[in-house]
PDB file of N, CA and C in Angstrom:
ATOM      1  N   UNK A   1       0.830  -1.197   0.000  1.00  0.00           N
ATOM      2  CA  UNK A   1       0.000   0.000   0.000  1.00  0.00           C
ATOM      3  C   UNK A   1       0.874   1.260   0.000  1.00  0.00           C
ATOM      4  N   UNK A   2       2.003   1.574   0.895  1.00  0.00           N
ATOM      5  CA  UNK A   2       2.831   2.348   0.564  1.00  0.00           C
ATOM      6  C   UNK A   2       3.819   2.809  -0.726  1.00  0.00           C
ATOM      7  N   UNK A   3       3.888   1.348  -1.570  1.00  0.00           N
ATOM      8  CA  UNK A   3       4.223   1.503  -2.450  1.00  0.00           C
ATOM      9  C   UNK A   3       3.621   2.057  -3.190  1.00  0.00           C
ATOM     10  N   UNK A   4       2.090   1.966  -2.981  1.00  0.00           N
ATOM     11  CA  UNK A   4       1.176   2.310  -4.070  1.00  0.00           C
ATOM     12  C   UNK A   4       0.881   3.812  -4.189  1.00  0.00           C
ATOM     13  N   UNK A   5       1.366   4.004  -3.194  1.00  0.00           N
ATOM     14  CA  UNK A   5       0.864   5.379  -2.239  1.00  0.00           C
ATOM     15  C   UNK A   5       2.154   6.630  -2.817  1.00  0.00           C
ATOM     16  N   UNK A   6       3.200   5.749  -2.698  1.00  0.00           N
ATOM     17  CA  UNK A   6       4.279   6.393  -3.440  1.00  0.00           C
ATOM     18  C   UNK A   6       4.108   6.629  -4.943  1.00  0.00           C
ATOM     19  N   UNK A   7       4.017   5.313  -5.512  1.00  0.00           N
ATOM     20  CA  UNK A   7       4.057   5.455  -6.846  1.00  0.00           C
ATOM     21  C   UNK A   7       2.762   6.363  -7.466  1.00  0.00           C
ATOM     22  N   UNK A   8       1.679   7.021  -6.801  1.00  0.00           N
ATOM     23  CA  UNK A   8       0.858   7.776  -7.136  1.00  0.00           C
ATOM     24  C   UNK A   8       1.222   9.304  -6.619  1.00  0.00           C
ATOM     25  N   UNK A   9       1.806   9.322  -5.866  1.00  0.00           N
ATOM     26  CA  UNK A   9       2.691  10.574  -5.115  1.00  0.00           C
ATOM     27  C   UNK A   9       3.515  11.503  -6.741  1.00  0.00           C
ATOM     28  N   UNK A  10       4.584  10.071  -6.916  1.00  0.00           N
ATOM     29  CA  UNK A  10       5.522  10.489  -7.863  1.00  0.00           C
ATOM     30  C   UNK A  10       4.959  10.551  -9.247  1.00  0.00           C
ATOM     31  N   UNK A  11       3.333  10.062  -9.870  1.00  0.00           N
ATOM     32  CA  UNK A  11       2.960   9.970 -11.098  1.00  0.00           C
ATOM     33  C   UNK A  11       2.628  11.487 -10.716  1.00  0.00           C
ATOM     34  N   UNK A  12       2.082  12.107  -9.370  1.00  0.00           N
ATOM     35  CA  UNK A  12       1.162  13.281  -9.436  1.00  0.00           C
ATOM     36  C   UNK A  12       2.084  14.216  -9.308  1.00  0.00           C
ATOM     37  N   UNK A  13       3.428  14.662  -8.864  1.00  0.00           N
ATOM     38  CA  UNK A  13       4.844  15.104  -8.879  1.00  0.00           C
ATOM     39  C   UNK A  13       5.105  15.749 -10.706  1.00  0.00           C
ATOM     40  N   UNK A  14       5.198  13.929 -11.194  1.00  0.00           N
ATOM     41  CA  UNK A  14       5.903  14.117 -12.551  1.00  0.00           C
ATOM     42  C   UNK A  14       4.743  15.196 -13.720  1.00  0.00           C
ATOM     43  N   UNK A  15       3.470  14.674 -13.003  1.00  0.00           N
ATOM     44  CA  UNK A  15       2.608  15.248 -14.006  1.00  0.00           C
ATOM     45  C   UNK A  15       2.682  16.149 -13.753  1.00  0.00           C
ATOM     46  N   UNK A  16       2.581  17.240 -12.711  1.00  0.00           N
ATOM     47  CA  UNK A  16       2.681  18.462 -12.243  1.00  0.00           C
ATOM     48  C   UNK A  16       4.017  19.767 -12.450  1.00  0.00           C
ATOM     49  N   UNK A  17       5.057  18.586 -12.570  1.00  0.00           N
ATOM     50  CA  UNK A  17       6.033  19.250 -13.045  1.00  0.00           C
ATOM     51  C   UNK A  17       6.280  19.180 -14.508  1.00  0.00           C
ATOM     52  N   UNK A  18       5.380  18.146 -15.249  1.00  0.00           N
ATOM     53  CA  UNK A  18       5.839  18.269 -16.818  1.00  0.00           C
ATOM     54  C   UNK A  18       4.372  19.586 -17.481  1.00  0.00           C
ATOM     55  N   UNK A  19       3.569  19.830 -15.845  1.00  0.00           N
ATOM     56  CA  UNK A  19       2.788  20.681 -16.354  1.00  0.00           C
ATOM     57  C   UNK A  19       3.378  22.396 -16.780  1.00  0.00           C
ATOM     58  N   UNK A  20       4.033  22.469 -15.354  1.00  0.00           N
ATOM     59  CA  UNK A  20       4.423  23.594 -15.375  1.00  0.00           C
ATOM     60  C   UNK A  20       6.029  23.768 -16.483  1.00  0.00           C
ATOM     61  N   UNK A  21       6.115  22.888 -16.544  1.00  0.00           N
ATOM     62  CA  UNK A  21       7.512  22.882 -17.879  1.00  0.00           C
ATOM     63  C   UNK A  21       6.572  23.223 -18.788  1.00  0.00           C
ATOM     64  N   UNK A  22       5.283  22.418 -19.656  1.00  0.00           N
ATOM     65  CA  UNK A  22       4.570  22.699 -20.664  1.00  0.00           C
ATOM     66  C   UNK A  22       4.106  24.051 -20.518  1.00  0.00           C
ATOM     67  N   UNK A  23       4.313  25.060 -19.540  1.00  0.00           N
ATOM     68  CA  UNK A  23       3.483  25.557 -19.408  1.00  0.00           C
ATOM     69  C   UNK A  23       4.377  27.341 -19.610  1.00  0.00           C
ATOM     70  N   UNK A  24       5.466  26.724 -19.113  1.00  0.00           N
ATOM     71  CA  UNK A  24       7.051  27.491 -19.538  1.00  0.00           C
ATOM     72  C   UNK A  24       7.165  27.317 -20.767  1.00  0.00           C
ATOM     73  N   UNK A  25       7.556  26.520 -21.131  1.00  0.00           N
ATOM     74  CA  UNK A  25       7.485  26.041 -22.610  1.00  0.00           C
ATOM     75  C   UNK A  25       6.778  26.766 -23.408  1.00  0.00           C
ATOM     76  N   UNK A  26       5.129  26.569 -23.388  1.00  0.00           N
ATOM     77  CA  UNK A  26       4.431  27.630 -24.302  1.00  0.00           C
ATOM     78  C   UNK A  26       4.882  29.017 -24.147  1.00  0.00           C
ATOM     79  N   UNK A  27       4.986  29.508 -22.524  1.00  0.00           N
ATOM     80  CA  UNK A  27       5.295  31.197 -22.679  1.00  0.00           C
ATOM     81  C   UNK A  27       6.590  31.606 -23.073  1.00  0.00           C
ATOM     82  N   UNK A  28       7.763  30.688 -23.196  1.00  0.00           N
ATOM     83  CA  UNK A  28       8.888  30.730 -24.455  1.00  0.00           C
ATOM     84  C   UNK A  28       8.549  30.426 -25.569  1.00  0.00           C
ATOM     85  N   UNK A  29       8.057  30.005 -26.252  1.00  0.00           N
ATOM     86  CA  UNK A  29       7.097  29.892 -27.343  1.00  0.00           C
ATOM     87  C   UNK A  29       6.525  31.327 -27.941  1.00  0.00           C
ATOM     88  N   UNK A  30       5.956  31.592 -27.222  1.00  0.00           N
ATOM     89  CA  UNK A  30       5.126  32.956 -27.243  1.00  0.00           C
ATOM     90  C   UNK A  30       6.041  33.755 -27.400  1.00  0.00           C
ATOM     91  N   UNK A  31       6.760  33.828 -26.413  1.00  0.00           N
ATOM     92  CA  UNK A  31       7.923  35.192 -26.560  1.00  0.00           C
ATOM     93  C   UNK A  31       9.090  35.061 -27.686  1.00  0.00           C
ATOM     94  N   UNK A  32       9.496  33.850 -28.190  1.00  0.00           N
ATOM     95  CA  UNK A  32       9.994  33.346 -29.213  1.00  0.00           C
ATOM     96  C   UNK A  32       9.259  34.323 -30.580  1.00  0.00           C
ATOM     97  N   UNK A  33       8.196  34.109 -30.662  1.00  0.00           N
ATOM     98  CA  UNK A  33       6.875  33.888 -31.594  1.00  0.00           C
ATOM     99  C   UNK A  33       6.619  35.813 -31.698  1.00  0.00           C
ATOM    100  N   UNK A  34       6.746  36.207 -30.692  1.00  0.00           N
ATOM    101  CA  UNK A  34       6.445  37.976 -30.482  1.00  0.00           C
ATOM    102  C   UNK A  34       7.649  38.725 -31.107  1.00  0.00           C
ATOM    103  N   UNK A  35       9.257  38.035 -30.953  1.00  0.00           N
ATOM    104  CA  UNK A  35      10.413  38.566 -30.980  1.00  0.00           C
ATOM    105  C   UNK A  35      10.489  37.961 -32.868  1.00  0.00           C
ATOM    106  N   UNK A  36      10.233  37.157 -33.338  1.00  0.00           N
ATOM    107  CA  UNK A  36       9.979  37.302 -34.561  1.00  0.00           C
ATOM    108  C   UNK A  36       9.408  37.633 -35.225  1.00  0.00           C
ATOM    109  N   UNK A  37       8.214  37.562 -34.748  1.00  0.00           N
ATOM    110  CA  UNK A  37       7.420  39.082 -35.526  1.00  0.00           C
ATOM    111  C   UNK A  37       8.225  40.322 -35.510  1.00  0.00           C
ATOM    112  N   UNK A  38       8.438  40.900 -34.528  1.00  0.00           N
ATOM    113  CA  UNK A  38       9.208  42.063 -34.425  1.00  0.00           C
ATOM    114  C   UNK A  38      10.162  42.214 -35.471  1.00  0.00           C
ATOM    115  N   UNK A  39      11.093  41.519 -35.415  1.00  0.00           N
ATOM    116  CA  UNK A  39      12.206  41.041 -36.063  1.00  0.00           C
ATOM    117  C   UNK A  39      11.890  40.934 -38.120  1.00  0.00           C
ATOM    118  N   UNK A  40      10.692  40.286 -37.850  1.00  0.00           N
ATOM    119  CA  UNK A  40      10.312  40.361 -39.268  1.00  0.00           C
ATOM    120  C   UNK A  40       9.812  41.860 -39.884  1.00  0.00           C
ATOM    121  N   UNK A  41       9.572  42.459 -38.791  1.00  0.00           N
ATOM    122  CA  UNK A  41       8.333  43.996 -39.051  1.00  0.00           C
ATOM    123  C   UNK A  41       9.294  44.878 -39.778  1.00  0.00           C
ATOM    124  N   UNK A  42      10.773  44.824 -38.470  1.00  0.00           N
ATOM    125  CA  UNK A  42      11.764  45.660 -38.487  1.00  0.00           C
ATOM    126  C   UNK A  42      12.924  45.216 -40.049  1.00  0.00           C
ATOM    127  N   UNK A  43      12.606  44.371 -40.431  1.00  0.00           N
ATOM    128  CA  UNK A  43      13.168  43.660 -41.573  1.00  0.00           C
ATOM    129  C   UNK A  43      12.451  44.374 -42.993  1.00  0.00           C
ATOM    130  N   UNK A  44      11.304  44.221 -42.327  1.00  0.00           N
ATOM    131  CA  UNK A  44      10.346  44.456 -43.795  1.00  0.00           C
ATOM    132  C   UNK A  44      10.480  46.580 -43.361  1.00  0.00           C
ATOM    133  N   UNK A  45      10.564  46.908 -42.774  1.00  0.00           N
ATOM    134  CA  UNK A  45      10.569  48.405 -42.952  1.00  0.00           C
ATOM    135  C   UNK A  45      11.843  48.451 -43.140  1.00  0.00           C
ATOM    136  N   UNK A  46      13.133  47.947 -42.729  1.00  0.00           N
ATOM    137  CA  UNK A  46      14.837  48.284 -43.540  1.00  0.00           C
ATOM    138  C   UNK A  46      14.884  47.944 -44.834  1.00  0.00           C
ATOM    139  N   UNK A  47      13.670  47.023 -45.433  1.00  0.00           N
ATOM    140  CA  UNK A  47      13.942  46.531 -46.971  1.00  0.00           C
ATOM    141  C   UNK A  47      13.240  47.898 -47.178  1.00  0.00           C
ATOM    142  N   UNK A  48      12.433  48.537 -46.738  1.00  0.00           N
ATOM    143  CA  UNK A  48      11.091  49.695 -47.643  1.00  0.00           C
ATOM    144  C   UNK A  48      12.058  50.353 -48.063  1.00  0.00           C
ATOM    145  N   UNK A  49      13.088  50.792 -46.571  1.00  0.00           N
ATOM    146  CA  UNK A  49      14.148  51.940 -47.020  1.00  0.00           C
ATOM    147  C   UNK A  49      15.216  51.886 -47.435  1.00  0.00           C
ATOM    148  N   UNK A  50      15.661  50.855 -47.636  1.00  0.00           N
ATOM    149  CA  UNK A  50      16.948  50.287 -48.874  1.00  0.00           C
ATOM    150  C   UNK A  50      16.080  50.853 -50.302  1.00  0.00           C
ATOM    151  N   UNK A  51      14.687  49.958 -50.183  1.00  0.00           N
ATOM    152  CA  UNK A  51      14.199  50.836 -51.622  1.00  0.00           C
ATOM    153  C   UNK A  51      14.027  51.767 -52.241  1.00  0.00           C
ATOM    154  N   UNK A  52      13.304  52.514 -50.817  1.00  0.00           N
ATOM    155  CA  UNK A  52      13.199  54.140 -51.052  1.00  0.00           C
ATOM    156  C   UNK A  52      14.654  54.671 -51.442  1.00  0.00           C
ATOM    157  N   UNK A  53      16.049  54.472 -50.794  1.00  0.00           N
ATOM    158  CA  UNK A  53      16.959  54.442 -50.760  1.00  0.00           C
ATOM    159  C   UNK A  53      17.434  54.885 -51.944  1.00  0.00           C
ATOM    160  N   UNK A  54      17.056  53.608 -52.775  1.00  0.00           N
ATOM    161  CA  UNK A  54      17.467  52.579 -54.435  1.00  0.00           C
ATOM    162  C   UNK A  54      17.224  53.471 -55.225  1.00  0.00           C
ATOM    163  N   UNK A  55      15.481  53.951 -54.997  1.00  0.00           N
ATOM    164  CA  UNK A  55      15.085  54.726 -55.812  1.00  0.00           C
ATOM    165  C   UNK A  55      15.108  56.381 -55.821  1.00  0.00           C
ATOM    166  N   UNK A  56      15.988  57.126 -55.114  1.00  0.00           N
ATOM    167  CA  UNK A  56      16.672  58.119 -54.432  1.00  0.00           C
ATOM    168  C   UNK A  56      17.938  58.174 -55.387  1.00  0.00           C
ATOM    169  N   UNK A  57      18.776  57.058 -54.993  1.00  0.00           N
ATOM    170  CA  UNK A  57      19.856  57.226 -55.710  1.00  0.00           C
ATOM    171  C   UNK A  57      19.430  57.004 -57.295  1.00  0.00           C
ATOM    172  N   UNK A  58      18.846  56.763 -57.721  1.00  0.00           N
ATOM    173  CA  UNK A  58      18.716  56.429 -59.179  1.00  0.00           C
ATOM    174  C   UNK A  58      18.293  57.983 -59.933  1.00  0.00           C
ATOM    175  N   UNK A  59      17.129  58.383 -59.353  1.00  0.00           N
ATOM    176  CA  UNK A  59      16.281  59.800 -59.350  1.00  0.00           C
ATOM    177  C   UNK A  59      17.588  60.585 -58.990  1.00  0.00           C
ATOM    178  N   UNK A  60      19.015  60.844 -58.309  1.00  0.00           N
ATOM    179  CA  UNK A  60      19.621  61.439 -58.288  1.00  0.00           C
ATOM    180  C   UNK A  60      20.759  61.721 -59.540  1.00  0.00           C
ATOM    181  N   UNK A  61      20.895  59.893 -59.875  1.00  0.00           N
ATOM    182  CA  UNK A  61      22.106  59.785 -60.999  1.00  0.00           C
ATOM    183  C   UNK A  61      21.326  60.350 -62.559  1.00  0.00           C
ATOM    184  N   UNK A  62      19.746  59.862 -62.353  1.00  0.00           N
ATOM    185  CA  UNK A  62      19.445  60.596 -63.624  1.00  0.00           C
ATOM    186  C   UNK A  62      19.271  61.796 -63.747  1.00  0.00           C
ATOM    187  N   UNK A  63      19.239  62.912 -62.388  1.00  0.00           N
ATOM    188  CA  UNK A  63      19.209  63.811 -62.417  1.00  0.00           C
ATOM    189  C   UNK A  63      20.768  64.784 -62.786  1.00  0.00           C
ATOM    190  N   UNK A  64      21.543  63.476 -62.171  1.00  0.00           N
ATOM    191  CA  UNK A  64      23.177  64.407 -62.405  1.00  0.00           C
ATOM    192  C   UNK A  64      23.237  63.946 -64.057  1.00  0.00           C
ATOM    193  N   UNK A  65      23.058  62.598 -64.221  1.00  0.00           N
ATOM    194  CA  UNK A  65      23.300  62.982 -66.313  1.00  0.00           C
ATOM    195  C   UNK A  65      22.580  63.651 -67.179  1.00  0.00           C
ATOM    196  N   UNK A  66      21.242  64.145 -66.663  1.00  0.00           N
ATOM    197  CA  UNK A  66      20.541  65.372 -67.851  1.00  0.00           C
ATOM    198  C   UNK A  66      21.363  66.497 -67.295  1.00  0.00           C
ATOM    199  N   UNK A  67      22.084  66.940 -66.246  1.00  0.00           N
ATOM    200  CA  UNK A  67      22.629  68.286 -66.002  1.00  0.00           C
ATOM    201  C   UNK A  67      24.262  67.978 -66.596  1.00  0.00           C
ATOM    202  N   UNK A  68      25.017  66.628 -66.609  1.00  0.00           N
ATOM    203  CA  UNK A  68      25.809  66.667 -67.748  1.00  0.00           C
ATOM    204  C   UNK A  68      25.572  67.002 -69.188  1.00  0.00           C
ATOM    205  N   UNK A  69      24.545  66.149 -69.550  1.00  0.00           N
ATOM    206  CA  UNK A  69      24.261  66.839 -71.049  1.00  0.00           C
ATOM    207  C   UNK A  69      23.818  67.874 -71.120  1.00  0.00           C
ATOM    208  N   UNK A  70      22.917  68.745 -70.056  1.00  0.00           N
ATOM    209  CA  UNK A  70      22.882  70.078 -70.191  1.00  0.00           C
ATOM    210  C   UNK A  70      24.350  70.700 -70.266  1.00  0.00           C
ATOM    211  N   UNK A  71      24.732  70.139 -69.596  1.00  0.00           N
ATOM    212  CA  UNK A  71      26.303  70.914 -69.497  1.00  0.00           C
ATOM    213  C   UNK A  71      27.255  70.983 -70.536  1.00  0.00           C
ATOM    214  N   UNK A  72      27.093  69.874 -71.807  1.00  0.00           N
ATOM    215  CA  UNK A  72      27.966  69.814 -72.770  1.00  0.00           C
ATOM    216  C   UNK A  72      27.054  70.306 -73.653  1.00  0.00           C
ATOM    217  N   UNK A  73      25.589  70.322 -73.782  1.00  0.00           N
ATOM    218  CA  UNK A  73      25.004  71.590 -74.875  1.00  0.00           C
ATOM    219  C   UNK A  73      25.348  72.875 -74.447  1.00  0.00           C
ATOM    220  N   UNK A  74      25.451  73.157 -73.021  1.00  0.00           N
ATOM    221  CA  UNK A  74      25.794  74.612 -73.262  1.00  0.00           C
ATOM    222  C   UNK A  74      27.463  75.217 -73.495  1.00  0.00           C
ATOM    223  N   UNK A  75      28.203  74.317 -73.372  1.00  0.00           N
ATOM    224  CA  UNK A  75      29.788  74.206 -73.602  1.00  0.00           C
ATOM    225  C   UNK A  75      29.745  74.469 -74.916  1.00  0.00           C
ATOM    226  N   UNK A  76      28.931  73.385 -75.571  1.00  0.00           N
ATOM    227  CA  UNK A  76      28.629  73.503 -77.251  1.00  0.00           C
ATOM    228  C   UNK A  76      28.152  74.793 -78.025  1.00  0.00           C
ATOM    229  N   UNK A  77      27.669  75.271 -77.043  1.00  0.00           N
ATOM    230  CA  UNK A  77      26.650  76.818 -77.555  1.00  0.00           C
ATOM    231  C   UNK A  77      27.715  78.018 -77.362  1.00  0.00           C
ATOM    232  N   UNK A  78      28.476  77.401 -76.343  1.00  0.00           N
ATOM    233  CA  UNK A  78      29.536  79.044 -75.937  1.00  0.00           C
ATOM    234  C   UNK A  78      30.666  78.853 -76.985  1.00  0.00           C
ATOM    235  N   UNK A  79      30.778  77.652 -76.790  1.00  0.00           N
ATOM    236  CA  UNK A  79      31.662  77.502 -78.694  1.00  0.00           C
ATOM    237  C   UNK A  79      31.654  78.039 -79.407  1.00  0.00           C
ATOM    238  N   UNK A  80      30.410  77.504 -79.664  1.00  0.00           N
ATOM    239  CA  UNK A  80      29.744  78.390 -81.456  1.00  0.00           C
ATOM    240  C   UNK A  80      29.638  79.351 -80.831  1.00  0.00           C
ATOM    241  N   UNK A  81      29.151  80.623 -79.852  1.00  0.00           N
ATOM    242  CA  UNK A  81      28.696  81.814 -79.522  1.00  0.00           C
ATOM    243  C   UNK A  81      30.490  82.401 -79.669  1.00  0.00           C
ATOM    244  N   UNK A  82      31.474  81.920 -79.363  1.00  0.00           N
ATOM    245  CA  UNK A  82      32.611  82.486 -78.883  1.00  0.00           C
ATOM    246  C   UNK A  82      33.358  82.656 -80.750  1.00  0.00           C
ATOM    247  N   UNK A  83      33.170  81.606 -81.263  1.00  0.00           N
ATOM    248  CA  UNK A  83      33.777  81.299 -83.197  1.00  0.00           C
ATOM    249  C   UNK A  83      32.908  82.537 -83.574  1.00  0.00           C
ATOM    250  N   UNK A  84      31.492  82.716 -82.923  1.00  0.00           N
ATOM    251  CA  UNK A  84      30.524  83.992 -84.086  1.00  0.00           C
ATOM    252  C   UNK A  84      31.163  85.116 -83.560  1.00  0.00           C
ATOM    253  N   UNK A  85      31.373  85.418 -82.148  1.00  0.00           N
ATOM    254  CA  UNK A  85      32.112  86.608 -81.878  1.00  0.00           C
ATOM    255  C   UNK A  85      33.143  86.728 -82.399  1.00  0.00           C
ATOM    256  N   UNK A  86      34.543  85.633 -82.664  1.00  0.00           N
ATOM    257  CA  UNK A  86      35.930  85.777 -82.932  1.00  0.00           C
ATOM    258  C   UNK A  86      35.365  86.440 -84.673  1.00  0.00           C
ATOM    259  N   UNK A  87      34.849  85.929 -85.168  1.00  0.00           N
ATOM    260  CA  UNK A  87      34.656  86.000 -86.942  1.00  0.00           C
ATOM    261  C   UNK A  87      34.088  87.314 -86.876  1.00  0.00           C
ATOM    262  N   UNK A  88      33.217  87.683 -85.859  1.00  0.00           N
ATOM    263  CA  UNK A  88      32.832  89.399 -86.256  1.00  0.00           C
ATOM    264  C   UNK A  88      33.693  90.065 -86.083  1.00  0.00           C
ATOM    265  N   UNK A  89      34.477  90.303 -85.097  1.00  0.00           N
ATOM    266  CA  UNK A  89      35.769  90.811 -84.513  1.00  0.00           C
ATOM    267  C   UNK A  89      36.583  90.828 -85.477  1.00  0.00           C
ATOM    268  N   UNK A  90      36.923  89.641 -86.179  1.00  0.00           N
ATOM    269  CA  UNK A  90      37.553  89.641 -87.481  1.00  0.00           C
ATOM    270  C   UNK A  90      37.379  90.509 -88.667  1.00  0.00           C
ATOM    271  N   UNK A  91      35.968  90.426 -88.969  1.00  0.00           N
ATOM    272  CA  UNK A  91      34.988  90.707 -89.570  1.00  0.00           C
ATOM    273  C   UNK A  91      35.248  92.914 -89.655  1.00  0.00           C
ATOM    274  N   UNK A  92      34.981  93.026 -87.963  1.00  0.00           N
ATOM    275  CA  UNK A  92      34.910  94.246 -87.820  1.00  0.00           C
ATOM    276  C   UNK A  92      35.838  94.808 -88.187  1.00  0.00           C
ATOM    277  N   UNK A  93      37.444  94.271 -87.566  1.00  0.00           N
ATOM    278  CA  UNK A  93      38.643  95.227 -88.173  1.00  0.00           C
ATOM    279  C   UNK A  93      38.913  95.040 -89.346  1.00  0.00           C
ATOM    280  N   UNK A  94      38.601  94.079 -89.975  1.00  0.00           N
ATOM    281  CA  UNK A  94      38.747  94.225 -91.423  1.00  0.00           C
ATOM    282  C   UNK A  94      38.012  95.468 -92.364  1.00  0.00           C
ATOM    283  N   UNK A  95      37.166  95.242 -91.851  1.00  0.00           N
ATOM    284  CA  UNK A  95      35.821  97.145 -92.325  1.00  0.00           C
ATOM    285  C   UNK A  95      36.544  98.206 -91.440  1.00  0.00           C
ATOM    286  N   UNK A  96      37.247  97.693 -90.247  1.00  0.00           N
ATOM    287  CA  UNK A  96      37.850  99.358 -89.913  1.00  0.00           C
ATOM    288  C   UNK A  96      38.846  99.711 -90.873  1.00  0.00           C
ATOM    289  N   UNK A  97      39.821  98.265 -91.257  1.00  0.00           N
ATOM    290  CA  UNK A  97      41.350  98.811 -91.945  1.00  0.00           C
ATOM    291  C   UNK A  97      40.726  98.997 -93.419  1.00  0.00           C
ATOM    292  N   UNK A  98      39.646  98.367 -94.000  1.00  0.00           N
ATOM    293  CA  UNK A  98      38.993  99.306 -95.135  1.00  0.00           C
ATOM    294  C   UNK A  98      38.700 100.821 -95.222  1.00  0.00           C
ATOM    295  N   UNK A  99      37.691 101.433 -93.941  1.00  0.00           N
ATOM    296  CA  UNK A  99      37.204 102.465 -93.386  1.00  0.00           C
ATOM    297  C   UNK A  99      38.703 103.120 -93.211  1.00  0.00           C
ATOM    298  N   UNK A 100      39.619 103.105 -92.908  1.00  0.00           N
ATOM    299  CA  UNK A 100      40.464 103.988 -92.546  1.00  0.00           C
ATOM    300  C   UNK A 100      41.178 104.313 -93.718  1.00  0.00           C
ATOM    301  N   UNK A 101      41.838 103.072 -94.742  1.00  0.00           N
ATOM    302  CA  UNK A 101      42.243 102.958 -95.898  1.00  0.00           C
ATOM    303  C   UNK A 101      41.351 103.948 -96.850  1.00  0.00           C
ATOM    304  N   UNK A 102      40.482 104.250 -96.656  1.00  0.00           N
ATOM    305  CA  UNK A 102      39.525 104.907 -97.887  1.00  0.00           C
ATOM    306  C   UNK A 102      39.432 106.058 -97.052  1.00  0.00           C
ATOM    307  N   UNK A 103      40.030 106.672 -96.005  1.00  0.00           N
ATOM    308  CA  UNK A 103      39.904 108.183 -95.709  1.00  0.00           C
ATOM    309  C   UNK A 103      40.840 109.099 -96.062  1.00  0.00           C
TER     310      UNK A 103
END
């Protein structure tokens, strides 16, 4: 009878303690389960802003190569603007050393 008495002691022990382990268990579980969410949230908003990021730098580089090619049409324009000035200039003292020649 003591034996019996024991061995129902220690079934009600083991069950009691594999309760409260199960019971630990789930609320590591849970907190496991909360900290990856998190983890995933904070993942998915560093990818938004790598993108936003992505698309920042891109909107910037196409913005710096239309202001290069702006920059070599207007290089191109002071060219030609600078050859039309040199040729009038040319142009002009040649009609002065006429103009003076004929006074």
């Amino acid at each position: 009878q003591l034996a019996n008495k024991l061995s129902a002691s220690e079934k009600d022990i083991a069950k009691r303690v594999k309760g409260e382990l199960d019971e630990k268990l789930k609320a590591y579980e849970a907190k496991v389960a909360e900290k990856e969410k998190q983890f995933k949230a904070q993942l998915k908003q560093k990818g938004q802003q790598i993108v936003a990021q992505q698309r920042e730098i891109s909107d910037v580089r196409r913005e710096l190569e239309k202001t290069r090619e702006d920059l070599h049409s207007s290089e191109a324009l002071v060219k030609e603007h600078l050859q039309t000035i040199s040729e009038q200039n040319a142009r002009i003292g040649e009609l002065f050393l006429v103009y003076h020649g004929s006074i």
